[in-house]
PDB file of N, CA and C in Angstrom:
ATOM      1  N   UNK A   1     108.680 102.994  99.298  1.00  0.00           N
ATOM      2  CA  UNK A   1     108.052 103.508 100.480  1.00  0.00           C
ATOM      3  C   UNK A   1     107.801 102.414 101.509  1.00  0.00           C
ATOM      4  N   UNK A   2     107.210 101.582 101.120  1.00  0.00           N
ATOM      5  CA  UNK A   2     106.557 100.019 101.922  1.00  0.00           C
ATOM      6  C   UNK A   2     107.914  98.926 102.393  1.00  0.00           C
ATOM      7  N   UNK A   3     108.257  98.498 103.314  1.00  0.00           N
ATOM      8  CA  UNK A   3     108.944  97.564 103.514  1.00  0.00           C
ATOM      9  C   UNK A   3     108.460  96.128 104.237  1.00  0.00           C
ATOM     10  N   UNK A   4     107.036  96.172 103.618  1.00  0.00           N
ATOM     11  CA  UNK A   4     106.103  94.871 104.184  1.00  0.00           C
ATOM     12  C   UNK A   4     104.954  94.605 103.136  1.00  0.00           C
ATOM     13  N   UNK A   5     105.736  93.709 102.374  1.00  0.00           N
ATOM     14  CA  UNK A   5     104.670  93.282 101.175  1.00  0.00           C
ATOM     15  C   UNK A   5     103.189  93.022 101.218  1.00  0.00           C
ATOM     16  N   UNK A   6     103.170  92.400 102.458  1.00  0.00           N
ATOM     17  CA  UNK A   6     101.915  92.152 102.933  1.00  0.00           C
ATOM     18  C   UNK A   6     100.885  92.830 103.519  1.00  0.00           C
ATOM     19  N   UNK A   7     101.470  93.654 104.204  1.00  0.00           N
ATOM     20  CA  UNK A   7     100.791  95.036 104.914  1.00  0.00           C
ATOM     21  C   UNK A   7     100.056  96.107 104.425  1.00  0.00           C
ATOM     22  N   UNK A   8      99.004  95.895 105.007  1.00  0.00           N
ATOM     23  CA  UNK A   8      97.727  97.072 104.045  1.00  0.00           C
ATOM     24  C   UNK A   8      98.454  98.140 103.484  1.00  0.00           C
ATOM     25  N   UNK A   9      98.471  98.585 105.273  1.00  0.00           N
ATOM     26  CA  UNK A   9      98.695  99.958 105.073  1.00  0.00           C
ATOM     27  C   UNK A   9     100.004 100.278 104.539  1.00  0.00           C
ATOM     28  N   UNK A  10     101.182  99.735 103.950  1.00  0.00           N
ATOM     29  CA  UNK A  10     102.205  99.703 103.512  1.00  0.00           C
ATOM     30  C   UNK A  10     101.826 100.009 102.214  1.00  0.00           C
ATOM     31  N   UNK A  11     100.896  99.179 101.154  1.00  0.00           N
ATOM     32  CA  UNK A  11     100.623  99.227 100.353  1.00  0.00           C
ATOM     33  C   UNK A  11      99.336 100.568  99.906  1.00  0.00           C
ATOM     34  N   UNK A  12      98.534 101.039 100.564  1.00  0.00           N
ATOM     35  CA  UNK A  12      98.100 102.353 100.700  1.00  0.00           C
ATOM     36  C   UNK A  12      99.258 103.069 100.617  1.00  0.00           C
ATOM     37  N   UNK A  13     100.214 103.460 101.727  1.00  0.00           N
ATOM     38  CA  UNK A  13     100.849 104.505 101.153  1.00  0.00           C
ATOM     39  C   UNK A  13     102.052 104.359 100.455  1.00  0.00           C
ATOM     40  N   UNK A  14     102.329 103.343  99.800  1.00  0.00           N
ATOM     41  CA  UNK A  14     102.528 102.795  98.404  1.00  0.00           C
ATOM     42  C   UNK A  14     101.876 103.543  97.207  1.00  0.00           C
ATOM     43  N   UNK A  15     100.280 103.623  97.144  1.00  0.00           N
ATOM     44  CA  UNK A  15      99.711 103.884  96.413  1.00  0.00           C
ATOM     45  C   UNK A  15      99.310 102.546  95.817  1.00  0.00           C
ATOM     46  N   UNK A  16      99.500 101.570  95.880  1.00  0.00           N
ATOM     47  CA  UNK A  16      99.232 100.200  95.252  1.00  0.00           C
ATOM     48  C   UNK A  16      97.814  99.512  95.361  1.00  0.00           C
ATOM     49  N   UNK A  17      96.946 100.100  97.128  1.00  0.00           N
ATOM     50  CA  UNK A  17      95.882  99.947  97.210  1.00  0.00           C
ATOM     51  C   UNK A  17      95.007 101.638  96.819  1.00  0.00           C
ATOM     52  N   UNK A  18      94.045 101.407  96.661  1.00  0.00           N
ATOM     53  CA  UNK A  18      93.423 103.071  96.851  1.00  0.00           C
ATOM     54  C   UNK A  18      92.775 103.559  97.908  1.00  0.00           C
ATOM     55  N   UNK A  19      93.152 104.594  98.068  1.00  0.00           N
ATOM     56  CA  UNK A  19      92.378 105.642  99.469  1.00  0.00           C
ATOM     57  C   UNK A  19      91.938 106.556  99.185  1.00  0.00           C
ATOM     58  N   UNK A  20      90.871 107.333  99.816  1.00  0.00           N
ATOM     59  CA  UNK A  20      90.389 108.832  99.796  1.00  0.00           C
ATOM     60  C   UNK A  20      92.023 109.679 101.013  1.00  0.00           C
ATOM     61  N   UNK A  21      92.983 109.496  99.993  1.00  0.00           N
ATOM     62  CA  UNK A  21      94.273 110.130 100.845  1.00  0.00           C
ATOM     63  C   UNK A  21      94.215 111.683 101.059  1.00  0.00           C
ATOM     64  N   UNK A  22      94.620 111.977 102.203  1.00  0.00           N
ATOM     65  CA  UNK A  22      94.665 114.017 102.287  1.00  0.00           C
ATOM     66  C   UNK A  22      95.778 114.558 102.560  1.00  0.00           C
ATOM     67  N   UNK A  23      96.562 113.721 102.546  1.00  0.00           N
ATOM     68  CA  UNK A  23      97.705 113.874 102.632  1.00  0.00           C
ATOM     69  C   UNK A  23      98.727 113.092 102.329  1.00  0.00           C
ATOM     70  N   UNK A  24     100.251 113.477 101.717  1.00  0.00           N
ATOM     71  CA  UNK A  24     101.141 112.686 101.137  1.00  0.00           C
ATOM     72  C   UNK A  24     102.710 113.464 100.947  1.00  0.00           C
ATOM     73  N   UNK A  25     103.218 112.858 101.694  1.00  0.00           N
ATOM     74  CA  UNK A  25     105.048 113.250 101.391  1.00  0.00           C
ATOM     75  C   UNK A  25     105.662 112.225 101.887  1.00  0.00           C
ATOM     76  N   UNK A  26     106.832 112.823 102.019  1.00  0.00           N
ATOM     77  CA  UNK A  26     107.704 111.522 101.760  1.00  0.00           C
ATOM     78  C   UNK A  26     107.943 110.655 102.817  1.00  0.00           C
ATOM     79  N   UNK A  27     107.440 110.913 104.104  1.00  0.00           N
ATOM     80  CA  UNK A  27     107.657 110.588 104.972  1.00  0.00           C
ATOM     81  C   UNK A  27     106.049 109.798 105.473  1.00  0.00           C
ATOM     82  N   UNK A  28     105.047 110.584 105.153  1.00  0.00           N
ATOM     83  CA  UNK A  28     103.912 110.548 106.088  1.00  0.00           C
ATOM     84  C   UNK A  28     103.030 110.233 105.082  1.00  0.00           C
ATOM     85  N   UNK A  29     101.420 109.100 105.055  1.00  0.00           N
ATOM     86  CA  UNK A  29     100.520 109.059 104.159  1.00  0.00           C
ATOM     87  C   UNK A  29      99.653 109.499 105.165  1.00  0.00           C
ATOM     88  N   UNK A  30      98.312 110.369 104.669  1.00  0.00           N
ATOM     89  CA  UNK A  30      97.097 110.555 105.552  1.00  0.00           C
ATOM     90  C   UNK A  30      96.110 110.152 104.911  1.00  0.00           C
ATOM     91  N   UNK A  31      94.716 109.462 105.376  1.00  0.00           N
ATOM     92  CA  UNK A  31      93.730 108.708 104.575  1.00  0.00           C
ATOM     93  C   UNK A  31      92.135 108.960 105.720  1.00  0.00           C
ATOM     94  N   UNK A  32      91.272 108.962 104.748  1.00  0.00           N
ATOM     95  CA  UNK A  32      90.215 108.960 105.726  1.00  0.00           C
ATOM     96  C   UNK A  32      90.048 107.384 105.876  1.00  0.00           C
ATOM     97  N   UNK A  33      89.630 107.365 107.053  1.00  0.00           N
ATOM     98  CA  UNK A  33      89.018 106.159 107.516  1.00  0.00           C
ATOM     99  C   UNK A  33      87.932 105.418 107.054  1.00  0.00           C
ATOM    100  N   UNK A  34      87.877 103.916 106.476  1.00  0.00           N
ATOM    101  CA  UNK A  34      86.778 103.192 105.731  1.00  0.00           C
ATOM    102  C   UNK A  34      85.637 103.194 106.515  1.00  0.00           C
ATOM    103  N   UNK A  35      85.929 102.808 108.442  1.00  0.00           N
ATOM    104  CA  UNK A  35      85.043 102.798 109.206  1.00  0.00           C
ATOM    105  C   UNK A  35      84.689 104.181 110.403  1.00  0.00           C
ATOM    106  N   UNK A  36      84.516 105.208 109.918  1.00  0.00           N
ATOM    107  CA  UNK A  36      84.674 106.764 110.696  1.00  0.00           C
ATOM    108  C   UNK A  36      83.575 106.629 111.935  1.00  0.00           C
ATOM    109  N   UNK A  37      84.648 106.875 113.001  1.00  0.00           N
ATOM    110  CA  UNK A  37      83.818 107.047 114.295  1.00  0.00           C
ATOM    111  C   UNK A  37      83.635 108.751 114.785  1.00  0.00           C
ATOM    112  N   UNK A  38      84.023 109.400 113.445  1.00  0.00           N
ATOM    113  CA  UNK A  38      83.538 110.887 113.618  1.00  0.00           C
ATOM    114  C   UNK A  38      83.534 111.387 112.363  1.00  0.00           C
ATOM    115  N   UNK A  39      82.521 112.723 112.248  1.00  0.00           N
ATOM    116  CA  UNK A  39      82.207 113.071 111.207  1.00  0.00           C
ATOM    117  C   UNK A  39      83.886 113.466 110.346  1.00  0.00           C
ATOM    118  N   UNK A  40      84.937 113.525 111.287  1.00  0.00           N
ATOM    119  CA  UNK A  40      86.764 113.925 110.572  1.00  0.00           C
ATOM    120  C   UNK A  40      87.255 112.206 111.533  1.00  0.00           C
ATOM    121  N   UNK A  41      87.586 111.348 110.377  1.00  0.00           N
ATOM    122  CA  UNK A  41      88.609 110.506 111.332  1.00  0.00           C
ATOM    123  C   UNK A  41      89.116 109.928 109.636  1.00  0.00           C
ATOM    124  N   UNK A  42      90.582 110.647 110.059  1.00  0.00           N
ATOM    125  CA  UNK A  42      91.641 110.529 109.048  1.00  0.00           C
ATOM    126  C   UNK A  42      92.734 109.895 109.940  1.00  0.00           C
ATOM    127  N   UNK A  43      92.982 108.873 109.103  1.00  0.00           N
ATOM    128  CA  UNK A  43      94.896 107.741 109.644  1.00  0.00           C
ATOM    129  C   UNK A  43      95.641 108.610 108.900  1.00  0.00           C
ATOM    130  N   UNK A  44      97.045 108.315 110.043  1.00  0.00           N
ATOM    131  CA  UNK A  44      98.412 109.127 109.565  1.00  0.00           C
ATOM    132  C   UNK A  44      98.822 107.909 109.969  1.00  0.00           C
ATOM    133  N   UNK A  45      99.913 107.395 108.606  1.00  0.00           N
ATOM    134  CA  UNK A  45     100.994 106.570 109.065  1.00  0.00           C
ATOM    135  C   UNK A  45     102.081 106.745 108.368  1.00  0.00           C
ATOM    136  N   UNK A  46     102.983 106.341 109.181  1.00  0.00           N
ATOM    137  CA  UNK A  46     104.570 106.895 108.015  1.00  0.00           C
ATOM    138  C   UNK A  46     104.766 105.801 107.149  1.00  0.00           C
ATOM    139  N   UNK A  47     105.376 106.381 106.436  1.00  0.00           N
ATOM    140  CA  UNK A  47     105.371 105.130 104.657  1.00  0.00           C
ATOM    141  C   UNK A  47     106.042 103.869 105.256  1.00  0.00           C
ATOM    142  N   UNK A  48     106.948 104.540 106.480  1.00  0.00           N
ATOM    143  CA  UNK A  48     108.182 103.050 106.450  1.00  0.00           C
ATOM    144  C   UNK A  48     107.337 102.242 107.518  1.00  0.00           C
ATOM    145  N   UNK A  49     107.465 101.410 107.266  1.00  0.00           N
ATOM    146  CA  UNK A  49     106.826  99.930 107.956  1.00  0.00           C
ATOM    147  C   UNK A  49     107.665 100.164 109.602  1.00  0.00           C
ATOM    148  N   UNK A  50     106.688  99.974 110.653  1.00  0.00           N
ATOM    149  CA  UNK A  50     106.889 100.580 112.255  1.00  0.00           C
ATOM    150  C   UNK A  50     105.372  99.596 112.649  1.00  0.00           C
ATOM    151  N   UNK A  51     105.599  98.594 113.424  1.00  0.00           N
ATOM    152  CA  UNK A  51     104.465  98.036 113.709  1.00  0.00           C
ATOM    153  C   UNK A  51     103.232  98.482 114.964  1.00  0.00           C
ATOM    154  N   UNK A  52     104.058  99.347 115.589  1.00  0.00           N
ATOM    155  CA  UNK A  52     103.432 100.065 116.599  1.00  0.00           C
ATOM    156  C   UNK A  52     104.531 100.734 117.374  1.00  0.00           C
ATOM    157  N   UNK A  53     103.394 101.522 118.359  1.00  0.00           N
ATOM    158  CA  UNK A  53     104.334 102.467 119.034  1.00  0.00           C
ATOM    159  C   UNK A  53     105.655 101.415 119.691  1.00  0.00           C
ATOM    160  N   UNK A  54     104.974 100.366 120.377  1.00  0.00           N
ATOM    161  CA  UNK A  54     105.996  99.626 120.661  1.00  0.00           C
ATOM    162  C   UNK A  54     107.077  99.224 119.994  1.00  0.00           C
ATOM    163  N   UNK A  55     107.084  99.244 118.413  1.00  0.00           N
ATOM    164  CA  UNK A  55     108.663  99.167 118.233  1.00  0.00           C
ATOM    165  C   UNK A  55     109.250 100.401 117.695  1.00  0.00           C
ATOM    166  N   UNK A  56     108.997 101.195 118.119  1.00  0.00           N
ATOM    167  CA  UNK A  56     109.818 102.465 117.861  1.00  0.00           C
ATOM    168  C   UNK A  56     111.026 102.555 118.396  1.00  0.00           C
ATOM    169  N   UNK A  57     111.775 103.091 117.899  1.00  0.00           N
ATOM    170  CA  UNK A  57     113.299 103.556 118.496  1.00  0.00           C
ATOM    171  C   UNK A  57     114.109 104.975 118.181  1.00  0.00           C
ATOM    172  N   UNK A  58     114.631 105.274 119.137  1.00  0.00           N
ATOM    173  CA  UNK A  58     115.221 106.325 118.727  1.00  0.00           C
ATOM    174  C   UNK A  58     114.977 107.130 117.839  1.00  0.00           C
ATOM    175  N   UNK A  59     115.715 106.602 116.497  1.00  0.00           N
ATOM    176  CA  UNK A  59     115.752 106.834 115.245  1.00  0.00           C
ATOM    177  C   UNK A  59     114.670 107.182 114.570  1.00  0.00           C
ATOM    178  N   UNK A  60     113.061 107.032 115.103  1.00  0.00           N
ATOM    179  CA  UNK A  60     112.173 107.202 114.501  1.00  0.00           C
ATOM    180  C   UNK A  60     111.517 108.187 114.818  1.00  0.00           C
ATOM    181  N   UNK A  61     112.461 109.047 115.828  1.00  0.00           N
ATOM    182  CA  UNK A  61     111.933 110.273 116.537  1.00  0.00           C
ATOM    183  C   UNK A  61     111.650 111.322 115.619  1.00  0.00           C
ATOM    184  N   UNK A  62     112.201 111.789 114.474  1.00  0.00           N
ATOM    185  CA  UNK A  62     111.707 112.824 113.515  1.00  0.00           C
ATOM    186  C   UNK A  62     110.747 112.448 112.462  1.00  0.00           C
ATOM    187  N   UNK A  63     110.447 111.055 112.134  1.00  0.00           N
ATOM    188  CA  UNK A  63     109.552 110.739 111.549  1.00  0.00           C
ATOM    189  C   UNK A  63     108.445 110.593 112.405  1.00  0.00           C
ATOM    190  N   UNK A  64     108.394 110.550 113.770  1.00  0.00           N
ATOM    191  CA  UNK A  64     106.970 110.757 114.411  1.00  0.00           C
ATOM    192  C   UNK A  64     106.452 112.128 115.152  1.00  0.00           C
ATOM    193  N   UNK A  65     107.708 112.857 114.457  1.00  0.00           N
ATOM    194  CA  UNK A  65     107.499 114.287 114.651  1.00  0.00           C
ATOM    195  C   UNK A  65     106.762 114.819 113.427  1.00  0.00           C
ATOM    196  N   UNK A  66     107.241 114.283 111.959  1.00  0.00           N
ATOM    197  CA  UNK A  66     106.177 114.263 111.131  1.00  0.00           C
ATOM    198  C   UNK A  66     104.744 113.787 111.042  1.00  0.00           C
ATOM    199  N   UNK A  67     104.500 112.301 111.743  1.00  0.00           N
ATOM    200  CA  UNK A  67     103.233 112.007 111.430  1.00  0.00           C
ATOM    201  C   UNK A  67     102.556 113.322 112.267  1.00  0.00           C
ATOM    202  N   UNK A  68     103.060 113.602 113.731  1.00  0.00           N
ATOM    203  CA  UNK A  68     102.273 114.601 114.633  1.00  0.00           C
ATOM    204  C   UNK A  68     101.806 116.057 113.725  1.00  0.00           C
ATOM    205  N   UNK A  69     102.762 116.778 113.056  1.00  0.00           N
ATOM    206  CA  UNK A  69     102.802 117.362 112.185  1.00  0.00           C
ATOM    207  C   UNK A  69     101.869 117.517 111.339  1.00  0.00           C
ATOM    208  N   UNK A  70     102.051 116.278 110.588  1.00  0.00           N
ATOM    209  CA  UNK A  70     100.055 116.120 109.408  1.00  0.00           C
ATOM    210  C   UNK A  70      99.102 115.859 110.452  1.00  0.00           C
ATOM    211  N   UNK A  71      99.437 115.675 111.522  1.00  0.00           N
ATOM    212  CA  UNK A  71      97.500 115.587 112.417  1.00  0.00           C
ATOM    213  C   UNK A  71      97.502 116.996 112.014  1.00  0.00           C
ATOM    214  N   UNK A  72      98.438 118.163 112.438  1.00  0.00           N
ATOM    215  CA  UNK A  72      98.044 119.341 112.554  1.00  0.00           C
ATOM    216  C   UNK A  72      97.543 120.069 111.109  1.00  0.00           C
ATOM    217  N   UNK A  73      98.207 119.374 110.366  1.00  0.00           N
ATOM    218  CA  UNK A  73      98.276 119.789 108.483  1.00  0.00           C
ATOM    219  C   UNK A  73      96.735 119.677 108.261  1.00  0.00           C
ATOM    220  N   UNK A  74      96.241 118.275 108.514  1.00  0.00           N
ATOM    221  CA  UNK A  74      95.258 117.532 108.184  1.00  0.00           C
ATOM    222  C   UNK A  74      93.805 118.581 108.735  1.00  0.00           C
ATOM    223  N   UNK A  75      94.305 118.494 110.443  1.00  0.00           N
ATOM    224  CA  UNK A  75      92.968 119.120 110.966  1.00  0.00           C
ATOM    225  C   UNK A  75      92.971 120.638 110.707  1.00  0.00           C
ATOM    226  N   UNK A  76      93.901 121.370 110.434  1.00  0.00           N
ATOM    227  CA  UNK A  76      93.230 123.122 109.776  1.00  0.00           C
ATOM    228  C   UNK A  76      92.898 122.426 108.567  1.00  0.00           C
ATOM    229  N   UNK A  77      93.049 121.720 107.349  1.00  0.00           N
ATOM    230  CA  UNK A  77      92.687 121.440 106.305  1.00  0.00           C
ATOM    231  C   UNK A  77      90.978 120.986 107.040  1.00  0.00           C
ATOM    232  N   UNK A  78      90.756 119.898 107.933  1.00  0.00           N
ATOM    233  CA  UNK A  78      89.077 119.746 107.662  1.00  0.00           C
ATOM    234  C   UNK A  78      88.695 120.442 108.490  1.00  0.00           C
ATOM    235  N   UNK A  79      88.967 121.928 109.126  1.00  0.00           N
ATOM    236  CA  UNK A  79      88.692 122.710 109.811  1.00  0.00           C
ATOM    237  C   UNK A  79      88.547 122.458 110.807  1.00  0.00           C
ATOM    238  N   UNK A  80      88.715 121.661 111.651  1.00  0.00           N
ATOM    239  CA  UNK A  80      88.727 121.079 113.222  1.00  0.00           C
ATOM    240  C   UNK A  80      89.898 121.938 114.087  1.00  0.00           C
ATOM    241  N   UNK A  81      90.918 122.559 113.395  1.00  0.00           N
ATOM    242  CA  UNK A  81      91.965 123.014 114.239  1.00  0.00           C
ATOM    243  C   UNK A  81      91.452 123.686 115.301  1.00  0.00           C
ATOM    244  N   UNK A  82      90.460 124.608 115.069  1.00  0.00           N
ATOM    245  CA  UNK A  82      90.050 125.371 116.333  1.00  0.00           C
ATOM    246  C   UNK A  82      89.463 124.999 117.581  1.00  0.00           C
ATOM    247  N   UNK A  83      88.456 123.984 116.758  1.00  0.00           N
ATOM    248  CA  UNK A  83      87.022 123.406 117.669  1.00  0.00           C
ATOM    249  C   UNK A  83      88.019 122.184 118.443  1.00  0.00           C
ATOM    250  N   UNK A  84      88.879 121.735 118.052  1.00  0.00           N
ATOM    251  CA  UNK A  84      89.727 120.443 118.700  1.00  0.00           C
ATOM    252  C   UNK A  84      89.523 119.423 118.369  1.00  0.00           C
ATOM    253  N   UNK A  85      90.324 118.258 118.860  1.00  0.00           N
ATOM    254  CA  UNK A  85      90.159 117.111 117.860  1.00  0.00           C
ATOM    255  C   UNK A  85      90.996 116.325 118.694  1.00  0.00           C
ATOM    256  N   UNK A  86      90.588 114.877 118.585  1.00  0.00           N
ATOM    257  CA  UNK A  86      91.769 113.699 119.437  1.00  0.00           C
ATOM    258  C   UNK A  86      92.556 112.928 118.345  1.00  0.00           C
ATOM    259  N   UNK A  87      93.747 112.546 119.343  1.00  0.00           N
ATOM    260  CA  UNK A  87      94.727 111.559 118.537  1.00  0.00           C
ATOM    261  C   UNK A  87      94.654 110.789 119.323  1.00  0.00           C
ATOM    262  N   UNK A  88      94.711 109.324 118.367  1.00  0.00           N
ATOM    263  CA  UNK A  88      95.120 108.209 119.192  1.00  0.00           C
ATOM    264  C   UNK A  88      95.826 107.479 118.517  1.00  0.00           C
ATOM    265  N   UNK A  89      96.381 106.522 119.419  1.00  0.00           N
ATOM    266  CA  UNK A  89      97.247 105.297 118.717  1.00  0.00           C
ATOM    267  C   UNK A  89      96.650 104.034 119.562  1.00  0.00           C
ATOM    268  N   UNK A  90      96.480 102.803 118.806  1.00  0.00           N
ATOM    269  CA  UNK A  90      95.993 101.544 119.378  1.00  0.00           C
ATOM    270  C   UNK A  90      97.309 101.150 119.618  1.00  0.00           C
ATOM    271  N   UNK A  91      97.458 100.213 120.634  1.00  0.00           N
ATOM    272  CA  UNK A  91      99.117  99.433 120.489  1.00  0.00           C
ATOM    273  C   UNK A  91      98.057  97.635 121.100  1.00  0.00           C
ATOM    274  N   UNK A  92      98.801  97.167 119.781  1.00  0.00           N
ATOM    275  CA  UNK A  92      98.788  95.859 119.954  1.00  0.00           C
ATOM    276  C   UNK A  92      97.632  95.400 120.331  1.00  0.00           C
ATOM    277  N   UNK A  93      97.238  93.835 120.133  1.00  0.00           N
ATOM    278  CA  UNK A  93      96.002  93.583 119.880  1.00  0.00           C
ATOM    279  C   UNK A  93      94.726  93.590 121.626  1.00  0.00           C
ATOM    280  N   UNK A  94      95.132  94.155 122.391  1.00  0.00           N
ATOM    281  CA  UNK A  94      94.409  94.372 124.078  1.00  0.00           C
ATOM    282  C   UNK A  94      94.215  95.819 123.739  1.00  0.00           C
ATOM    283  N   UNK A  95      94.989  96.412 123.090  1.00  0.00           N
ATOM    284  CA  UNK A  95      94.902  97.986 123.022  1.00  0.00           C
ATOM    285  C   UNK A  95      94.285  98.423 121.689  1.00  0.00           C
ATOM    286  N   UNK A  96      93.382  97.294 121.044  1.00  0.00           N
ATOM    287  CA  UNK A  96      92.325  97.535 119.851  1.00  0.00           C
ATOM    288  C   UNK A  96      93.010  97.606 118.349  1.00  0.00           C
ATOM    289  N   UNK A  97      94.469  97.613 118.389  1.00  0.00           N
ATOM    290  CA  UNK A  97      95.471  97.774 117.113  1.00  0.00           C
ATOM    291  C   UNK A  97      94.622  96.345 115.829  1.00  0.00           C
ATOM    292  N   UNK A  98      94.512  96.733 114.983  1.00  0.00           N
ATOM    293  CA  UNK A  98      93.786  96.031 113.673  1.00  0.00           C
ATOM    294  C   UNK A  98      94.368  95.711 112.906  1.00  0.00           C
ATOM    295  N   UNK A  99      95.107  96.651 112.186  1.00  0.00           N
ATOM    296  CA  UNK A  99      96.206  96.460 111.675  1.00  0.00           C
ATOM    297  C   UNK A  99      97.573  96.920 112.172  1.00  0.00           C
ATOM    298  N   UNK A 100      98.771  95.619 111.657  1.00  0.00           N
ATOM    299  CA  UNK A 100      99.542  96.110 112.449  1.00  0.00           C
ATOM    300  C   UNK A 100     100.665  96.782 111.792  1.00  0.00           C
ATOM    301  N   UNK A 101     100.811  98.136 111.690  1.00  0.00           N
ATOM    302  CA  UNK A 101     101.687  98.874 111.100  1.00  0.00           C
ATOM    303  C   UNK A 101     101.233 100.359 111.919  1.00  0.00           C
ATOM    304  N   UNK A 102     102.220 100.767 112.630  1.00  0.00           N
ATOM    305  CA  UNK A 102     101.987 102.290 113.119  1.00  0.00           C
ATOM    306  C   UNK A 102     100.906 102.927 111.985  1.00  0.00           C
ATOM    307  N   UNK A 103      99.535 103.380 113.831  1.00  0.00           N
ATOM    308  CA  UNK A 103      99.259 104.304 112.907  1.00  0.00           C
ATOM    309  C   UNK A 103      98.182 105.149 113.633  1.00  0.00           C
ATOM    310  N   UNK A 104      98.285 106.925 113.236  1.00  0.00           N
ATOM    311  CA  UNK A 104      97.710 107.477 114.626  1.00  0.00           C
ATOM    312  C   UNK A 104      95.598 108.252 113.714  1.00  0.00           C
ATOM    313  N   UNK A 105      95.143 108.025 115.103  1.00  0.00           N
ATOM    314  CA  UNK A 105      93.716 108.124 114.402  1.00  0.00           C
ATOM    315  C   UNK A 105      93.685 109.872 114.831  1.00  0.00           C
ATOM    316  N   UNK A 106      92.730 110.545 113.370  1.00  0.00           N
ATOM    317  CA  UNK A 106      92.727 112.133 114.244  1.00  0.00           C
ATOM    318  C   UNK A 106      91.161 111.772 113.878  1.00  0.00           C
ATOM    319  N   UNK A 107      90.526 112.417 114.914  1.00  0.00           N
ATOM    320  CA  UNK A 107      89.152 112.635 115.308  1.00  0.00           C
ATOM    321  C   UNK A 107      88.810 113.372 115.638  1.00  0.00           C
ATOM    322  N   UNK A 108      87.774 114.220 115.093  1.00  0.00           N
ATOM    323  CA  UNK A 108      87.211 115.426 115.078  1.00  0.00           C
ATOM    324  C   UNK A 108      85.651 115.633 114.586  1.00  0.00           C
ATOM    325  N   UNK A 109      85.100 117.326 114.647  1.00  0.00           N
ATOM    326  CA  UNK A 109      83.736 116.983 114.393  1.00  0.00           C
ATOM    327  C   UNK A 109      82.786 117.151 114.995  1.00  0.00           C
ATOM    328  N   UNK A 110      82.962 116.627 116.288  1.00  0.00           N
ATOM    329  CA  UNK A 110      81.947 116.115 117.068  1.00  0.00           C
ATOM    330  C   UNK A 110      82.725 116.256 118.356  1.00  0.00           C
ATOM    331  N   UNK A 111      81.995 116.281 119.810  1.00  0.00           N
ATOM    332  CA  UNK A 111      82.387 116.472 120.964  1.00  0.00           C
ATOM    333  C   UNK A 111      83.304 115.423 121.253  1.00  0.00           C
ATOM    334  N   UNK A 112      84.282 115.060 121.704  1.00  0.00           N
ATOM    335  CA  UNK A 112      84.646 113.881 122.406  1.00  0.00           C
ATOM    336  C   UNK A 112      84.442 113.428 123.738  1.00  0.00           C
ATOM    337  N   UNK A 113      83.941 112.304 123.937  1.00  0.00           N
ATOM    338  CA  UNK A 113      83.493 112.044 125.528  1.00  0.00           C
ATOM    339  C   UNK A 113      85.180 111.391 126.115  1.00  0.00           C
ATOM    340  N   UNK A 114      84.898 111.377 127.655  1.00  0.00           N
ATOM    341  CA  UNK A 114      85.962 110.442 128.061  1.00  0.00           C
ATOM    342  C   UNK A 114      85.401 109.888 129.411  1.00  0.00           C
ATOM    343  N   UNK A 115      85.730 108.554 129.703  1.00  0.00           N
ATOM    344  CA  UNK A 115      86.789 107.418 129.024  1.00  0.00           C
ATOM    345  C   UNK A 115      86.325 107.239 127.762  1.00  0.00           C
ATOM    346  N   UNK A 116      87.268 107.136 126.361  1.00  0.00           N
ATOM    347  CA  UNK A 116      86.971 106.464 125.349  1.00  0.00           C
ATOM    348  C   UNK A 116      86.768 105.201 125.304  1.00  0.00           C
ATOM    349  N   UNK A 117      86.649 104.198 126.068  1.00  0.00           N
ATOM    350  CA  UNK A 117      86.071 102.931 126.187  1.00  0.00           C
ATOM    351  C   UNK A 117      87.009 102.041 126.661  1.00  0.00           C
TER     352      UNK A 117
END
């Protein structure tokens, strides 16, 4: 699954580290978040190592049709589908990215304000 030995989140959806995961196929891992900025904030990242939106290509167009996919899987699963819910992606370290391996935040729960900061 992982093509970055070093990489957390490679190794999460590896299975090699452990998560409270909610999701899992072959393409996509979903995990709640260690540090939750809402009462629902679950990561989707695809198994294959993608360091951010910025290096995407082409080719990665149906696998980020999947991660989009489990936001939707994920949020009727913690019941947010109705009430609504945000996605985000950090890119790179000005744009708040932590770790660096694609990966999109769903947030839900709670109202969302905007600007998010």
């Amino acid at each position: 699954m992982s093509d970055s030995p070093d990489c957390l989140f490679c190794k999460i959806a590896s299975g090699e580290i452990p998560a409270d995961v909610v999701h899992r196929d072959t393409q996509v891992t979903a995990f709640r978040d260690i540090n939750p900025h809402a009462p629902v904030h679950v990561l989707r990242v695809p198994n294959q190592h993608i360091e951010s939106i910025s290096a995407l290509r082409p080719q990665h167009d149906a696998l980020m049709g999947s991660v989009l996919r489990a936001a939707a899987q994920v949020a009727a699963a913690e019941g947010i589908d109705q009430s609504g819910y945000r996605l985000l992606s950090n890119t790179g370290r000005q744009g708040g990215q932590v770790v660096m391996h694609l990966h999109v935040h769903l947030l839900g729960g709670r109202q969302m304000r905007w600007p998010p900061g």
